[in-house]
Protein backbone atom coordinates (compact mmCIF):
# COMPACT_ATOMS: atom_id res chain seq x y z
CA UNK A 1 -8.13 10.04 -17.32
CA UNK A 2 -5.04 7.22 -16.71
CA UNK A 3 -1.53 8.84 -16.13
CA UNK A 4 -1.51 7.53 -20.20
CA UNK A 5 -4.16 10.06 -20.76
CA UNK A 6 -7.06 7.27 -21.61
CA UNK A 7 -10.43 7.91 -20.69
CA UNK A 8 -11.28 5.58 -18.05
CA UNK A 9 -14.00 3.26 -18.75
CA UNK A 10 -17.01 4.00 -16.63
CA UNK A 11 -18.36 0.77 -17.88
CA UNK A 12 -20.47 -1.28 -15.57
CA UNK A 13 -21.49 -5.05 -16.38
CA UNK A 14 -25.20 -6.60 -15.12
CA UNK A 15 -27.65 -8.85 -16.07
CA UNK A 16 -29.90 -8.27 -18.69
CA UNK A 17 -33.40 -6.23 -17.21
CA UNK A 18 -37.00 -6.87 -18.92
CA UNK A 19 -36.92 -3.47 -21.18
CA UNK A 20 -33.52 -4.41 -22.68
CA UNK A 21 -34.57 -6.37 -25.13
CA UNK A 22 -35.20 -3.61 -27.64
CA UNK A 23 -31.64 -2.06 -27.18
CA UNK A 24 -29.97 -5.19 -27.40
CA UNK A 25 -31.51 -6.61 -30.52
CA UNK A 26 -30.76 -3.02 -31.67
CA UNK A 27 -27.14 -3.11 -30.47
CA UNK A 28 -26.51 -6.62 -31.78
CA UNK A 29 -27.73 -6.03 -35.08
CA UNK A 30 -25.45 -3.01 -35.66
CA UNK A 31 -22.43 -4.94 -34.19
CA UNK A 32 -22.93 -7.51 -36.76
CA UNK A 33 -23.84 -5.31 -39.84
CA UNK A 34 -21.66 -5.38 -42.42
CA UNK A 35 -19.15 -7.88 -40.82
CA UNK A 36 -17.77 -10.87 -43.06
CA UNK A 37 -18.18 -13.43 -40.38
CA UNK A 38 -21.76 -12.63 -39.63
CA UNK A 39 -24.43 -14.59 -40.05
CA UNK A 40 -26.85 -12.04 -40.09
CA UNK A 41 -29.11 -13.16 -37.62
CA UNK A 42 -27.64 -12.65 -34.30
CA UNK A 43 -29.71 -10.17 -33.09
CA UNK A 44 -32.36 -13.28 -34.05
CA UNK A 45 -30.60 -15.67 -32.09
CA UNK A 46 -30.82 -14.03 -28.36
CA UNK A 47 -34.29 -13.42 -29.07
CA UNK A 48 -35.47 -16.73 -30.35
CA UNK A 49 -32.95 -18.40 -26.96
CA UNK A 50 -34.90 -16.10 -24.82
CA UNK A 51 -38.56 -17.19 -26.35
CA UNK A 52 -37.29 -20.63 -26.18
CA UNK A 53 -36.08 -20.46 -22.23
CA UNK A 54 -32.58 -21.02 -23.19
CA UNK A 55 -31.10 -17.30 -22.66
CA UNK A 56 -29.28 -19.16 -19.57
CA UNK A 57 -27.39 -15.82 -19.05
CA UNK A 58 -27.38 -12.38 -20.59
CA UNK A 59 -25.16 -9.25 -19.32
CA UNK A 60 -25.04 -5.78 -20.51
CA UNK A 61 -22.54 -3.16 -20.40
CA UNK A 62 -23.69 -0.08 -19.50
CA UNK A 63 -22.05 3.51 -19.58
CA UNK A 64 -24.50 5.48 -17.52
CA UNK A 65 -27.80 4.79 -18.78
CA UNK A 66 -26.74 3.48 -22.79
CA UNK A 67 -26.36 0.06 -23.18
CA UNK A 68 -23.03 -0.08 -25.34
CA UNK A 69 -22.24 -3.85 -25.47
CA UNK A 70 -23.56 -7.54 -24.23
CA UNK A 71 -23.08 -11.27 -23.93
CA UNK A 72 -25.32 -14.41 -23.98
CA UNK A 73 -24.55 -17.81 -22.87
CA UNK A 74 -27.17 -20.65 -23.48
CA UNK A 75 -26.61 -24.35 -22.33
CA UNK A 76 -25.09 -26.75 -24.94
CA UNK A 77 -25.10 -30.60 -25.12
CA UNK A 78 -22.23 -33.07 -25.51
CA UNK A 79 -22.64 -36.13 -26.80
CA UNK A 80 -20.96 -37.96 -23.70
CA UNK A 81 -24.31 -36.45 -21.51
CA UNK A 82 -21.89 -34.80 -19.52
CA UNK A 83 -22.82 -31.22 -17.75
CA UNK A 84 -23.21 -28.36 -17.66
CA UNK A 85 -21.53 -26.84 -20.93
CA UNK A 86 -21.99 -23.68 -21.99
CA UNK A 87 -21.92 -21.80 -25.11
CA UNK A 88 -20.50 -17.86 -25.25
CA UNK A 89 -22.15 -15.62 -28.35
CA UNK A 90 -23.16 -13.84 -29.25
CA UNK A 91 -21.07 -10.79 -27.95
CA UNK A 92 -21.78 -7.47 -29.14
CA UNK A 93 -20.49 -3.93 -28.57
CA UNK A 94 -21.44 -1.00 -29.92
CA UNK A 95 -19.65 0.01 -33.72
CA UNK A 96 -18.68 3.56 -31.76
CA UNK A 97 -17.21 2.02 -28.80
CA UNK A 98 -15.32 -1.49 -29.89
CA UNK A 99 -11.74 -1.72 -29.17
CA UNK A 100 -12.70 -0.29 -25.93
CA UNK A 101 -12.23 -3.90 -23.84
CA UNK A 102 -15.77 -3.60 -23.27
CA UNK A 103 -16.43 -7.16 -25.28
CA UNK A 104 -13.40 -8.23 -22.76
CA UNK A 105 -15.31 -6.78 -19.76
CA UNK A 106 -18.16 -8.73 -20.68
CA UNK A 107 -16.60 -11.78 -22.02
CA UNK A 108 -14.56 -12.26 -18.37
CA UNK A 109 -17.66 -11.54 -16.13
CA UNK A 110 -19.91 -14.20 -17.76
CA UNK A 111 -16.90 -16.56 -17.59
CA UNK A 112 -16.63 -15.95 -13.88
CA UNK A 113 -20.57 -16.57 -13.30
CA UNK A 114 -20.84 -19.68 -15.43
CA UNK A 115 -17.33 -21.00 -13.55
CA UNK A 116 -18.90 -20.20 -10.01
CA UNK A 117 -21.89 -22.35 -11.73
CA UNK A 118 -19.87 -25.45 -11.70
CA UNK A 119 -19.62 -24.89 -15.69
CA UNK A 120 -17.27 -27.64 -17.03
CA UNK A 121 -16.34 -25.47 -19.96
CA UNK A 122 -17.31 -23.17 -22.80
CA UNK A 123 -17.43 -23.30 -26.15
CA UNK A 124 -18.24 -21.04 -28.89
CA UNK A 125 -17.83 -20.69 -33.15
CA UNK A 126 -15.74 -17.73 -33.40
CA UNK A 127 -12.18 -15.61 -34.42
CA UNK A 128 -9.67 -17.76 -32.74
CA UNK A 129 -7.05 -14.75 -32.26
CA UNK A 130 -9.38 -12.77 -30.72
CA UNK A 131 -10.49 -15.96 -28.52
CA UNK A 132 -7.37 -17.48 -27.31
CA UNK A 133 -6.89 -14.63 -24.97
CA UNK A 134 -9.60 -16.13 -23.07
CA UNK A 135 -8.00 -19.20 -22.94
CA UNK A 136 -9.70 -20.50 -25.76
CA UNK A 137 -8.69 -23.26 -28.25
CA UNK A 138 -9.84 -24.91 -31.34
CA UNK A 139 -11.96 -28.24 -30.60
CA UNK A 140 -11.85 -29.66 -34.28
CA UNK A 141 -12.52 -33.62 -32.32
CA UNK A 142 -15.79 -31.79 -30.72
CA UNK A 143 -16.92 -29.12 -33.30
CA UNK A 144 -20.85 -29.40 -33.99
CA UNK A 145 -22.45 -31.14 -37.44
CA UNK A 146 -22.85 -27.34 -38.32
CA UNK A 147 -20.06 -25.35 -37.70
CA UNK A 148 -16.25 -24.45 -39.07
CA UNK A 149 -13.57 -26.38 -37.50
CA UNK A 150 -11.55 -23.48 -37.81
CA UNK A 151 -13.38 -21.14 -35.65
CA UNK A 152 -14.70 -24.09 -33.11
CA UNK A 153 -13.04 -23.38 -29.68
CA UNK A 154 -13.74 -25.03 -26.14
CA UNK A 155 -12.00 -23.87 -22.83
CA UNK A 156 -12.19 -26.04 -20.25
CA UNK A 157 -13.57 -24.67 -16.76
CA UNK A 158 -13.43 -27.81 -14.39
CA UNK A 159 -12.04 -31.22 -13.79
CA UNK A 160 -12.22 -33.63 -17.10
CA UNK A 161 -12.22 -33.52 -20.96
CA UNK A 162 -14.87 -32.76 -23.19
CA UNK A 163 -15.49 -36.26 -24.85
CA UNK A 164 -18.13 -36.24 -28.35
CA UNK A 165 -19.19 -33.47 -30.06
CA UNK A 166 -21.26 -30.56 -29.24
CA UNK A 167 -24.43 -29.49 -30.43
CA UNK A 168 -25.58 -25.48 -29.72
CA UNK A 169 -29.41 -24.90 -29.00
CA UNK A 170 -31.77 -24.79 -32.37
CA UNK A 171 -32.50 -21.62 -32.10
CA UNK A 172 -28.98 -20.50 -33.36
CA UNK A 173 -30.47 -21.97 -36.57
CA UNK A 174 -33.88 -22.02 -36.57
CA UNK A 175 -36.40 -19.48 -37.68
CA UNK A 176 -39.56 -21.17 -35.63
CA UNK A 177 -39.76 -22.84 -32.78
CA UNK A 178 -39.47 -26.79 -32.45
């Protein structure tokens, strides 16, 4: 317990293991149930980027042995050919344990990886008050043919600007492969 008399999280962040895939297409499809902003296949969407070769990175959150939240990020494309770009999402916690800063946790670590990558930025379709704590802002001059230009966000991660628009993997909207 914290002099505040929280639990302390016990949370610990790695990459994704072969044998998680179960519990995280498990874990992301309950995170997403039920929620207005869902598209109802993100549990779909690691899958099909990890069938596809594109599941560039994948972390879990782990309390003991239960997986209780995790993070892709998959390469993206710019128009201007620049890279490497990255995409964040999706980001899932368990129902029982959000508001935890476990999505945070996760969120900040894969930030740190893809920055020690030489990542010029990140981008991602989602809430942009939740997001701008991240440093996150809307890109409405780079959002993709097939996203909302009010939930398109980019932060910038090295030298330059992000100059065309970007264009997330097919599998975020496919059902079968190209």
């Amino acid at each position: 317990m914290t002099l505040s008399g929280d639990p302390v999280l016990a949370i610990i962040v790695v990459p994704e293991r072969v044998g998680d895939e179960a519990a995280i297409y498990a874990l992301t499809e309950a995170a997403f149930e039920g929620q207005p902003h869902a598209g109802g296949n993100e549990h779909d969407v690691i899958d099909r980027l990890r069938e596809r070769g594109q599941l560039w990175l994948s972390l879990v959150a782990k309390d003991g042995e239960e997986l209780v939240g995790q993070v892709t990020f998959s390469l993206v494309t710019l128009s201007d050919g620049s890279s490497p770009w990255f995409g964040l999402g999706p980001v899932s916690v368990l129902p029982s344990r959000q508001r935890e800063g476990i999505g945070a946790q996760l969120i900040l670590a894969g930030l740190d990886k893809i920055t020690k990558e030489g990542a010029l930025g990140c981008v991602l379709t989602g809430n942009p008050v939740y997001y701008q704590r991240f440093g996150f802002k809307l890109a409405p001059a780079n959002v993709p043919s097939r996203e909302s230009a009010d939930y398109f966000q980019l932060k910038l991660l090295g030298a330059g600007q992000a100059k065309g628009c970007f264009a997330f993997h097919s599998a975020f909207y496919s059902v079968f492969p190209e």
